[in-house]
C-alpha atoms as a PDB file:
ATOM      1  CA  UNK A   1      24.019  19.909   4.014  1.00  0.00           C
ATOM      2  CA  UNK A   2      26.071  18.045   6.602  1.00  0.00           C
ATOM      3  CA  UNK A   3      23.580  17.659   9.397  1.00  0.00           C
ATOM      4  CA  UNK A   4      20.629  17.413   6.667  1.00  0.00           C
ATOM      5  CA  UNK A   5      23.230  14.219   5.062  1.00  0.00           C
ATOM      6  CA  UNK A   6      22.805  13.083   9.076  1.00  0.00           C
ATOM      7  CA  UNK A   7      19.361  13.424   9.309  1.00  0.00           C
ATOM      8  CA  UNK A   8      18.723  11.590   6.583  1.00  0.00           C
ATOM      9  CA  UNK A   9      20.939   8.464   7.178  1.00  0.00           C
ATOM     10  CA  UNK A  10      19.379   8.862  10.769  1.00  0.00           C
ATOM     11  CA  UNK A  11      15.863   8.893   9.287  1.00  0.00           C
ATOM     12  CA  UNK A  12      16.819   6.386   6.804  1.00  0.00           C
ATOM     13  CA  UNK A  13      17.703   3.662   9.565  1.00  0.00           C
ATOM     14  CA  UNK A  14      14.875   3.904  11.631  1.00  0.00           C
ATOM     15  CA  UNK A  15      13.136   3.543   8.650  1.00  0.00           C
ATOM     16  CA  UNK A  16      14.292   0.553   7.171  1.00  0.00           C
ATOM     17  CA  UNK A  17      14.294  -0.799  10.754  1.00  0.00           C
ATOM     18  CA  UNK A  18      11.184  -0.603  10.990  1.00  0.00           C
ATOM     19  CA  UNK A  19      10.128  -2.391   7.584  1.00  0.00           C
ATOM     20  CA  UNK A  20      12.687  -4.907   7.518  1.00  0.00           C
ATOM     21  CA  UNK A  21      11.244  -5.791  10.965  1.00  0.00           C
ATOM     22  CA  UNK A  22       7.627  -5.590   9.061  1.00  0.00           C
ATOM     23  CA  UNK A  23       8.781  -7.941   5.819  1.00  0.00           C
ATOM     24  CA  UNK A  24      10.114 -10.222   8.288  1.00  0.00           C
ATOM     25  CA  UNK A  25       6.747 -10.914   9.722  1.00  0.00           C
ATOM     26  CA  UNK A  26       5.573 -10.391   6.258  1.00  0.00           C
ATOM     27  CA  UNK A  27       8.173 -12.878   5.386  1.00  0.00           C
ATOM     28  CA  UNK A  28       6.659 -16.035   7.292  1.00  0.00           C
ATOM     29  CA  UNK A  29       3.059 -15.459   5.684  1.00  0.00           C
ATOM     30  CA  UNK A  30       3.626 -14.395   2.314  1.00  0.00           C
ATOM     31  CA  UNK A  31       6.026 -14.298  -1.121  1.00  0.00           C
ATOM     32  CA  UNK A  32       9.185 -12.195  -0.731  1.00  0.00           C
ATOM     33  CA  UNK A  33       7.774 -10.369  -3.770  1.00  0.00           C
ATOM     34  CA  UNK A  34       4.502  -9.578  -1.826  1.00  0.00           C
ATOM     35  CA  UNK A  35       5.925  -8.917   1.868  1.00  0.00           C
ATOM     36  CA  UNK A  36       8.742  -6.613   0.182  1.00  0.00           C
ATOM     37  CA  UNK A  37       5.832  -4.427  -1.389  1.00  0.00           C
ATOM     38  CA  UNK A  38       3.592  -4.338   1.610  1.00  0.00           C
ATOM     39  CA  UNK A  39       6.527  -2.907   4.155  1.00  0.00           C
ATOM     40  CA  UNK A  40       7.830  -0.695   0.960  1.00  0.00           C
ATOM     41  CA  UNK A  41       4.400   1.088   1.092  1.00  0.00           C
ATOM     42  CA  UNK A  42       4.451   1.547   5.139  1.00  0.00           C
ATOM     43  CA  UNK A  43       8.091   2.923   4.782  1.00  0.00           C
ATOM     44  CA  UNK A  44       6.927   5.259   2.399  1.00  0.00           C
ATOM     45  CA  UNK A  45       4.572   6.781   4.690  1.00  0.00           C
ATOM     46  CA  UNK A  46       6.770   6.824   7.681  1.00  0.00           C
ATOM     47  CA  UNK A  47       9.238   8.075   5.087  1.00  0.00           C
ATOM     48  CA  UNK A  48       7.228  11.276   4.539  1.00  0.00           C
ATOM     49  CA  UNK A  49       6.547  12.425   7.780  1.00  0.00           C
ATOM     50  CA  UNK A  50      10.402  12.057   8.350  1.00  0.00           C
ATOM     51  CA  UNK A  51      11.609  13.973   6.080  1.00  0.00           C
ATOM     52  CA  UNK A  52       8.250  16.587   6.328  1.00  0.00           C
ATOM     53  CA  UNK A  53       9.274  17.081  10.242  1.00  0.00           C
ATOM     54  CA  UNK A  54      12.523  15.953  10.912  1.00  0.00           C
ATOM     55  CA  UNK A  55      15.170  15.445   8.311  1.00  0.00           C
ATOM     56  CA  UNK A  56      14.401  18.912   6.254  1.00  0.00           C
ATOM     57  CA  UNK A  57      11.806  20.009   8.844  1.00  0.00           C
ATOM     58  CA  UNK A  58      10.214  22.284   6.127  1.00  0.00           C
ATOM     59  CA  UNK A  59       7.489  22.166   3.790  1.00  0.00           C
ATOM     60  CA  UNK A  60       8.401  21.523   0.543  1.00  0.00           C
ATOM     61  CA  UNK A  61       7.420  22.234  -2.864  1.00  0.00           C
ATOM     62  CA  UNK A  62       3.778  21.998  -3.882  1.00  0.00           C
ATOM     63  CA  UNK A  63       2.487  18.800  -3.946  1.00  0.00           C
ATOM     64  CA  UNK A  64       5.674  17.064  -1.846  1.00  0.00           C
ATOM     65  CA  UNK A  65       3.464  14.345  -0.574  1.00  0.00           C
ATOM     66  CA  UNK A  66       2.801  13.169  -3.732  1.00  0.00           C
ATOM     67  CA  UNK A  67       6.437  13.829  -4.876  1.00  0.00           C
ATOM     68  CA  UNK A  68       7.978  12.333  -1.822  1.00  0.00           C
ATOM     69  CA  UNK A  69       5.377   9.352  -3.101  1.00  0.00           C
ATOM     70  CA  UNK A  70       6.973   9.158  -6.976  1.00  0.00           C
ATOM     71  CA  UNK A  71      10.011   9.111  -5.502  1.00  0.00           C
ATOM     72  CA  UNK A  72       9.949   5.921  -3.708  1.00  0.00           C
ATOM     73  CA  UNK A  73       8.114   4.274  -6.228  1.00  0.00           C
ATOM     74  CA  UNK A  74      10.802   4.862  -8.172  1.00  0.00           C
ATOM     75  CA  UNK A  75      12.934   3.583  -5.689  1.00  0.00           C
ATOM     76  CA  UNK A  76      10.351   0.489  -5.061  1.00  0.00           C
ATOM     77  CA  UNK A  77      10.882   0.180  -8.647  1.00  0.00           C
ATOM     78  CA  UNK A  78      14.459   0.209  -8.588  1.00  0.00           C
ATOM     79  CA  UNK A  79      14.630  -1.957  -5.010  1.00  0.00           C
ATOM     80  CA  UNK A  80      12.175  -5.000  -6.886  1.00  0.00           C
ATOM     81  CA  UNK A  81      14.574  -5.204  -9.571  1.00  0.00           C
ATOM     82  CA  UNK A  82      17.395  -5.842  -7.243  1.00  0.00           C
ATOM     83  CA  UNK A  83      15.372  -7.997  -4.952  1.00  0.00           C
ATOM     84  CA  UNK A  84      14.329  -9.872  -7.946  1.00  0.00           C
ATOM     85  CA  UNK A  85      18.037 -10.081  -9.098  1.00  0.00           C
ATOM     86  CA  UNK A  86      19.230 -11.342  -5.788  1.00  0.00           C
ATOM     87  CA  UNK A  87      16.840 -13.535  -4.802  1.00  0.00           C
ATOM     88  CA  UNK A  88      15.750 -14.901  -7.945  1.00  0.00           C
ATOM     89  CA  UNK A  89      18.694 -14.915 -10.097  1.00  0.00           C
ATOM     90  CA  UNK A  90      21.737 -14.764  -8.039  1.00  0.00           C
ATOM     91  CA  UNK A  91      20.112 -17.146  -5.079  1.00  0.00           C
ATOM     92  CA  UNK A  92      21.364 -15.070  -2.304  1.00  0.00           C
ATOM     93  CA  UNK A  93      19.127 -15.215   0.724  1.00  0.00           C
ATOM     94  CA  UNK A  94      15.516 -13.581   0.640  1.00  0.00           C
ATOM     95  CA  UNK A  95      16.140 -12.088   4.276  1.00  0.00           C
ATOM     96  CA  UNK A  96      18.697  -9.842   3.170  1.00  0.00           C
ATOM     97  CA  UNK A  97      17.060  -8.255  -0.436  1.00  0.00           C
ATOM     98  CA  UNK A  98      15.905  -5.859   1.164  1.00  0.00           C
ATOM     99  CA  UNK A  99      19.026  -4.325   2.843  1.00  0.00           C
ATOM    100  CA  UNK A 100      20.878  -4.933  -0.332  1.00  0.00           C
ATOM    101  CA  UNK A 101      18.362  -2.899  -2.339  1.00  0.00           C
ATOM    102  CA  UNK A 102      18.656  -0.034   0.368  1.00  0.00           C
ATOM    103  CA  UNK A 103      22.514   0.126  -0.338  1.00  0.00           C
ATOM    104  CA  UNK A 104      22.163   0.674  -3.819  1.00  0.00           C
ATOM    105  CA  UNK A 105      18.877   2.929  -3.887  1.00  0.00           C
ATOM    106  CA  UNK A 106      19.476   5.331  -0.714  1.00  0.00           C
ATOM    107  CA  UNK A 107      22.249   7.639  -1.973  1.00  0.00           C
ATOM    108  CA  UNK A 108      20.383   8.591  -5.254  1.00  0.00           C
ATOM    109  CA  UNK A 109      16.988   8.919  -3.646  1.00  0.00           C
ATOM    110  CA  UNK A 110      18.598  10.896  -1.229  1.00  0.00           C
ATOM    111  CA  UNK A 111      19.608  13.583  -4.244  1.00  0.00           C
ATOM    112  CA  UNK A 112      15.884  13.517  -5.414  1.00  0.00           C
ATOM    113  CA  UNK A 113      14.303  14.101  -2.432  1.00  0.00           C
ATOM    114  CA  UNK A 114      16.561  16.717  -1.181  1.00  0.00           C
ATOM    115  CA  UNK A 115      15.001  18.754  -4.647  1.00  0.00           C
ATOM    116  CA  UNK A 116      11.877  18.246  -2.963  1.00  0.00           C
ATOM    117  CA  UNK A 117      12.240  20.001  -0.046  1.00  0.00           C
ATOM    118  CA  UNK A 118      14.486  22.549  -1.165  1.00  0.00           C
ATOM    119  CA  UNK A 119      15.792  25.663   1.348  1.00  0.00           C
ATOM    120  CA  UNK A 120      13.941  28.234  -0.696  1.00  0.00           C
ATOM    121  CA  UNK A 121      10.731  26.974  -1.992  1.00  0.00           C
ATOM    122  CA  UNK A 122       8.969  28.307  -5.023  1.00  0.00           C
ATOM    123  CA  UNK A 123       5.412  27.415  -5.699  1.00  0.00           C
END
């Protein structure tokens, strides 16, 4: 579990990298709301082939693309509320909403999707 835990974090920061850089470009043309939604849905799908290839490097249970999909809606669910909550109601800056919703989200998503692509698969 300890170099799967390192996978993941590793996985993790290239993704959010790569769609904080994304809502940042977002950022200058369109609503935080919008921008953090668009790069959500492109870190989801970077997301999956991660974990697919390189972070469990298995196959998963039936259906994990769609799974691995719930999942971060959940999580998109969970990040918009704390965007929304730190943007909108605490005023703290809209450049950094998305990081904070990362901190809080990661760890548990990280416990879901682990189920998902579990050593010993059963169909």
């Amino acid at each position: 579990m300890w170099r799967e835990g390192l996978r993941y974090l590793m996985a993790g920061a290239t993704n959010t990298l790569v769609t904080y850089v994304l809502y940042l470009g977002l950022l200058r043309l369109l609503d935080y709301r919008l921008a953090y939604v668009l790069a959500f849905i492109a870190g989801v799908l970077l997301s999956y082939g991660l974990l697919r290839h390189l972070v469990f490097a298995r196959p998963g249970r039936r259906h994990a693309l769609l799974r691995v999909a719930a999942s971060h809606l959940l999580q998109m669910g969970l990040g918009l509320a704390i965007v929304e909550l730190w943007v909108g109601w605490w005023q703290g800056p809209a450049w950094l909403a998305p990081l904070v919703a990362a901190a809080v989200s990661v760890p548990l998503i990280f416990l879901l999707q682990r189920r998902i692509f579990p050593s010993h698969v059963a169909h």
